[in-house]
C-alpha atoms as a PDB file:
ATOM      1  CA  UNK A   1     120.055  99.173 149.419  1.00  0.00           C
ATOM      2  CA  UNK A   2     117.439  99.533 146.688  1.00  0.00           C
ATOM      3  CA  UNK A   3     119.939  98.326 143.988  1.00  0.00           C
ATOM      4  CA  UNK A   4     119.608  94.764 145.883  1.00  0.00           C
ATOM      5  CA  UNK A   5     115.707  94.029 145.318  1.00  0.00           C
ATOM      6  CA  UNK A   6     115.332  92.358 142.034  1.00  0.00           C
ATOM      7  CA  UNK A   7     113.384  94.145 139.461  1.00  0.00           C
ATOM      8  CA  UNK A   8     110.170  92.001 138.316  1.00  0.00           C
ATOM      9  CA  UNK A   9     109.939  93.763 135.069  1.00  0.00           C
ATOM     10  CA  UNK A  10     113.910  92.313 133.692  1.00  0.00           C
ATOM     11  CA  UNK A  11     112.927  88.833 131.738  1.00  0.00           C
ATOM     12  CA  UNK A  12     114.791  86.328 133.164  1.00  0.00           C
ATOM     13  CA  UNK A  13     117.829  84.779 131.380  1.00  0.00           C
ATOM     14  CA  UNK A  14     116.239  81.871 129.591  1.00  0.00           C
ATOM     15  CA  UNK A  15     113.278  84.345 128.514  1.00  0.00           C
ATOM     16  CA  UNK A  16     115.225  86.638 126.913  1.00  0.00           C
ATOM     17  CA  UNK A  17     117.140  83.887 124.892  1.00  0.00           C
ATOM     18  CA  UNK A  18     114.437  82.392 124.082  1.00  0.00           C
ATOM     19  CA  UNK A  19     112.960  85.516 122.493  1.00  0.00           C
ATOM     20  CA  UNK A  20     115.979  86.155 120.396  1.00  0.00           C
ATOM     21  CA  UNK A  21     115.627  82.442 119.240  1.00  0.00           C
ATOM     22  CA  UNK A  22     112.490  82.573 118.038  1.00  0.00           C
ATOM     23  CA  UNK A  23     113.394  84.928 115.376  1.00  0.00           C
ATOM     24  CA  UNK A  24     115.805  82.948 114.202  1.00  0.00           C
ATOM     25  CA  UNK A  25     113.058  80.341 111.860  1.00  0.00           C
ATOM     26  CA  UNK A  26     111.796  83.437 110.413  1.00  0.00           C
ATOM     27  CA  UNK A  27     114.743  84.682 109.106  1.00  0.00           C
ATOM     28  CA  UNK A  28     116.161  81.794 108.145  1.00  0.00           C
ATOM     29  CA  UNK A  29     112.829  80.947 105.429  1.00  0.00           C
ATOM     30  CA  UNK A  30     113.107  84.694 104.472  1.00  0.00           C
ATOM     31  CA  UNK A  31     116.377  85.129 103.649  1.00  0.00           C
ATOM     32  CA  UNK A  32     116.214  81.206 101.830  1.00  0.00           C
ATOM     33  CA  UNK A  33     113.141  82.056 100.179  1.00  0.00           C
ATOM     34  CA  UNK A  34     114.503  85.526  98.841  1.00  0.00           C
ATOM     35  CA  UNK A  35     117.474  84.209  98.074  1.00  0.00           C
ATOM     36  CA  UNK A  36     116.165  81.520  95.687  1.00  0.00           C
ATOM     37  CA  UNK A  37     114.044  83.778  94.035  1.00  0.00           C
ATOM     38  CA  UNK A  38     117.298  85.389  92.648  1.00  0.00           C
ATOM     39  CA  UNK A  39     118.365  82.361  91.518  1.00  0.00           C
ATOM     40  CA  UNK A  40     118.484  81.946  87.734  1.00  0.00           C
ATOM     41  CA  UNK A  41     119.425  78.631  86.205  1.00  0.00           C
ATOM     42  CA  UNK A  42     118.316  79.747  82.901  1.00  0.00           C
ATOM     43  CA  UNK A  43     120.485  83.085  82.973  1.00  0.00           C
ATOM     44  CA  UNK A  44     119.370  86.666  83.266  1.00  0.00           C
ATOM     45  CA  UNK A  45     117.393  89.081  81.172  1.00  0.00           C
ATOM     46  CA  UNK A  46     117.304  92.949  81.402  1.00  0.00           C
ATOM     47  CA  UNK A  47     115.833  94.592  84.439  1.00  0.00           C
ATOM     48  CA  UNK A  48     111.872  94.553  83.911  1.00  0.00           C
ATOM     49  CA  UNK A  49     108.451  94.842  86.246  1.00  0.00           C
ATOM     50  CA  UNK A  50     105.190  94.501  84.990  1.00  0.00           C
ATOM     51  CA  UNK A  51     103.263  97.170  86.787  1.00  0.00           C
ATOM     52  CA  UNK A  52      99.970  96.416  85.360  1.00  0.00           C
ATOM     53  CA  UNK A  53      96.549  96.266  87.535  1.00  0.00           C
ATOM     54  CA  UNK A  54      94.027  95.837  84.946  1.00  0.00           C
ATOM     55  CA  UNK A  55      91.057  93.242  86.564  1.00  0.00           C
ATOM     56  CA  UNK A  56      93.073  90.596  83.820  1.00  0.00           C
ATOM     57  CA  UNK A  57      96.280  90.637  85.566  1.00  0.00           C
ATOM     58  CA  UNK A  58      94.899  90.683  88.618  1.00  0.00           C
ATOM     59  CA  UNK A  59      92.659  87.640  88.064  1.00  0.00           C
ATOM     60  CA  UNK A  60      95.972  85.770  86.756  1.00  0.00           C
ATOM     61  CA  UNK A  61      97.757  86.661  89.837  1.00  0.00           C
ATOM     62  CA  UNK A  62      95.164  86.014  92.599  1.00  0.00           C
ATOM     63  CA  UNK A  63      94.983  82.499  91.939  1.00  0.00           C
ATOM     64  CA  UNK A  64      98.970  81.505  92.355  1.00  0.00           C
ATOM     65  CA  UNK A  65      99.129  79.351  95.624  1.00  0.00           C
ATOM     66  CA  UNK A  66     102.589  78.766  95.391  1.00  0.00           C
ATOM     67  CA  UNK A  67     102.836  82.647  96.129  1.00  0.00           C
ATOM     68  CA  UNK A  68      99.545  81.980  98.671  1.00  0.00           C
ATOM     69  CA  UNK A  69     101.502  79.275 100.471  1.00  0.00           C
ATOM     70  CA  UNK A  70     104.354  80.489 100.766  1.00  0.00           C
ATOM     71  CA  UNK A  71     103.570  83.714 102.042  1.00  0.00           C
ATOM     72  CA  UNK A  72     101.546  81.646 104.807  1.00  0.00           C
ATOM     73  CA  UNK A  73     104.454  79.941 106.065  1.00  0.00           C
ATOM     74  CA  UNK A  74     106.615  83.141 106.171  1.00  0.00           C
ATOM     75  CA  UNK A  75     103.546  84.943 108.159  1.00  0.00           C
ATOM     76  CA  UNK A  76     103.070  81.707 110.524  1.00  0.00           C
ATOM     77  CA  UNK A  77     106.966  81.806 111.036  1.00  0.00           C
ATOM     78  CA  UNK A  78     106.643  85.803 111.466  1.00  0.00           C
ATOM     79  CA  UNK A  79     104.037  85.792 113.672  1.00  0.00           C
ATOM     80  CA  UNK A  80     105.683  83.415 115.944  1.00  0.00           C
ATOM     81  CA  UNK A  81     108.969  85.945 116.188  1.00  0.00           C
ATOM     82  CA  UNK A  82     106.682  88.564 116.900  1.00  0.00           C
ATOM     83  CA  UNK A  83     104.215  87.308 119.319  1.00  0.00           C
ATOM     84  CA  UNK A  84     100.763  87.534 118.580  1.00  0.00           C
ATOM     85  CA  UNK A  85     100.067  91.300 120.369  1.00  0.00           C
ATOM     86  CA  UNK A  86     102.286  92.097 117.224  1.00  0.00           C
ATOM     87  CA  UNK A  87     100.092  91.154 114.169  1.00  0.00           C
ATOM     88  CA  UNK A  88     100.750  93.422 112.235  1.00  0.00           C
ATOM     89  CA  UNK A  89     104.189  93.653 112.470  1.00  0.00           C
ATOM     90  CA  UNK A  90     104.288  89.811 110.846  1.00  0.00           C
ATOM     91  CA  UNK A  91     102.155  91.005 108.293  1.00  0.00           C
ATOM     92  CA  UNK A  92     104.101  93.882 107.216  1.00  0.00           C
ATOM     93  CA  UNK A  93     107.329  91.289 107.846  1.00  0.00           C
ATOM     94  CA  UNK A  94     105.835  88.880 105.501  1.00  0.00           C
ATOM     95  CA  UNK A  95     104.442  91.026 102.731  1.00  0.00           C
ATOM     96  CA  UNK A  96     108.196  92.861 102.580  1.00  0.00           C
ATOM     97  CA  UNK A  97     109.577  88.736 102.470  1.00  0.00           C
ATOM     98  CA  UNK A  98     106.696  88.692  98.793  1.00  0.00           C
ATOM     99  CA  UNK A  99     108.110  92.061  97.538  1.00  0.00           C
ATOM    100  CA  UNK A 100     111.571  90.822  97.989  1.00  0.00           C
ATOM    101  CA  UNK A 101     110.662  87.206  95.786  1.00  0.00           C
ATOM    102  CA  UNK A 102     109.349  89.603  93.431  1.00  0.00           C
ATOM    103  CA  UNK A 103     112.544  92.051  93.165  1.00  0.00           C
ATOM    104  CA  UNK A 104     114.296  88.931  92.670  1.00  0.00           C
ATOM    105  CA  UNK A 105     112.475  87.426  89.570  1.00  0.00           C
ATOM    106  CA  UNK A 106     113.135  91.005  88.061  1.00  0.00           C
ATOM    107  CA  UNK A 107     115.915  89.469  86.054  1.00  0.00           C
ATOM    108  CA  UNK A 108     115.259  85.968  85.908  1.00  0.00           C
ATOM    109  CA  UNK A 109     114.176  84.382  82.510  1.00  0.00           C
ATOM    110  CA  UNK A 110     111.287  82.098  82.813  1.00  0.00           C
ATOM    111  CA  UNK A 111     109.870  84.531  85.508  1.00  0.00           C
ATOM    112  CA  UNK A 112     107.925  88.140  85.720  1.00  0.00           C
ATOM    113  CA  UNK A 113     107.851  90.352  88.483  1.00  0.00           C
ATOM    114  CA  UNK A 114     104.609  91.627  88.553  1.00  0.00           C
ATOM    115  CA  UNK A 115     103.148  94.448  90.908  1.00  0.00           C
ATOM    116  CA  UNK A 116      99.813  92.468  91.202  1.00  0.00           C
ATOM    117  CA  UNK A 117     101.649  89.242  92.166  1.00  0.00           C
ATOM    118  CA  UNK A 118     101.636  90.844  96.157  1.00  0.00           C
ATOM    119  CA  UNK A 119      98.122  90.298  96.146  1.00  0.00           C
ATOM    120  CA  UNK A 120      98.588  86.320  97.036  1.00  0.00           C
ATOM    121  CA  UNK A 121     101.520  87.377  98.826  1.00  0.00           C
ATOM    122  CA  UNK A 122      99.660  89.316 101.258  1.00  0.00           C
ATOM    123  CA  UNK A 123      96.714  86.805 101.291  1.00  0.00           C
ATOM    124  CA  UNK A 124      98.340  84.272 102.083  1.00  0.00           C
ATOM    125  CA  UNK A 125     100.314  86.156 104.899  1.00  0.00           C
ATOM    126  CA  UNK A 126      97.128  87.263 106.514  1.00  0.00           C
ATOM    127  CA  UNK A 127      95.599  83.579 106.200  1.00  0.00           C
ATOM    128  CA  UNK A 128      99.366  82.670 107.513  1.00  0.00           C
ATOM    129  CA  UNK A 129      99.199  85.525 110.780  1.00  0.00           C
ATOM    130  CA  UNK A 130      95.344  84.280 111.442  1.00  0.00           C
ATOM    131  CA  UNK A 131      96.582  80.586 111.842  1.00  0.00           C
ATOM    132  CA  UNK A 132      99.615  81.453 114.180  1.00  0.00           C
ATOM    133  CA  UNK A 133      97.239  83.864 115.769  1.00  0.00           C
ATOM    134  CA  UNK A 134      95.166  81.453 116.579  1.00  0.00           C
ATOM    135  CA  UNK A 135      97.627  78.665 117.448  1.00  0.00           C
ATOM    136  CA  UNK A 136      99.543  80.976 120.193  1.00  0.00           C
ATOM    137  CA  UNK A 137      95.946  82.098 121.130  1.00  0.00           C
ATOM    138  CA  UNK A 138      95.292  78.204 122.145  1.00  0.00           C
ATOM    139  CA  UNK A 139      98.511  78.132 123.710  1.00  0.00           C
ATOM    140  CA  UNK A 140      98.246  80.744 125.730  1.00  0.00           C
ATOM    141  CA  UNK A 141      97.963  79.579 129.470  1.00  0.00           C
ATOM    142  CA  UNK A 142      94.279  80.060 131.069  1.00  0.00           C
ATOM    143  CA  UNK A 143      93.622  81.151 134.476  1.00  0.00           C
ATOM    144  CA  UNK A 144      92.433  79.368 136.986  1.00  0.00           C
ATOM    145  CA  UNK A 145      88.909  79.417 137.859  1.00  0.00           C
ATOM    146  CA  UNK A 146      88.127  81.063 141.169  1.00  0.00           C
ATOM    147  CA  UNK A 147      86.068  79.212 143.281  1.00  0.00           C
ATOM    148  CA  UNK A 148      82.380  80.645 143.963  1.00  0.00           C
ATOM    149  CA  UNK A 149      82.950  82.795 148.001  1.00  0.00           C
ATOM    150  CA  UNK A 150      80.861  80.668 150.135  1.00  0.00           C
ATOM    151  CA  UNK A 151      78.043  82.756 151.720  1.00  0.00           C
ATOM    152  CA  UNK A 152      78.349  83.286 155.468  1.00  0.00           C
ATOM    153  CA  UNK A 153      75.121  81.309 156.922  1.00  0.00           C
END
């Protein structure tokens, strides 16, 4: 008899595709993105990482907003998949998506992996979470406002 009542806390059919779909943008870009990082038109070179973090490289790095950018888009695309209760899950998501570009420049000539370059990486993924943050924030349906009780005169 009890197996008959519905259970309120099973998402319905459509909810539960939909939340496997939205994953799908996310790692789409990340696997793209990583992907063409390992791409090397000009060849390869030996296996190298600049692990550096004097206040030089550091200043060279922070400034790269194709690294800021990018990682923004990732983290929007991140924090979509993971619902904004989940922060810093698209955070962590979208820093691991900046170490993987840099793992793949380790061999490509005409590119350096450096340790400092996460610095944008994760920048720009925390500007990137705050603005999907905020857009799912404004999406977010608002309850209705209860009328006032009327006093009893």
């Amino acid at each position: 008899m009890l197996s008959t009542i519905p259970r309120a806390d099973l998402p319905a059919p459509w909810l539960r595709t939909w939340q496997s779909l939205r994953w799908w943008p996310f790692a789409l870009a990340a696997a793209i993105s990583i992907g063409l990082s390992f791409n090397a038109p000009l060849g390869r070179k030996p296996f190298q990482i600049e692990w550096e973090l004097s206040w030089a490289a550091i200043e060279f790095s922070v400034v790269k907003e194709p690294h800021i950018g990018a990682a923004a888009i990732v983290a929007l695309l991140a924090i979509f998949a993971t619902g904004r209760r989940r922060g810093w899950l698209a955070l962590a998501l979208a820093v691991l998506v900046g170490a993987g570009w840099e793992l793949g420049q380790t061999t490509v000539i005409g590119h350096t992996a450096r340790l400092t370059d996460l610095l944008p990486d994760t920048l720009g993924a925390a500007f990137g979470c705050a603005w999907g943050w905020a857009v799912l924030w404004l999406m977010e349906p608002r309850p209705e406002p209860q009328a006032a009780p009327e006093s009893g005169r």
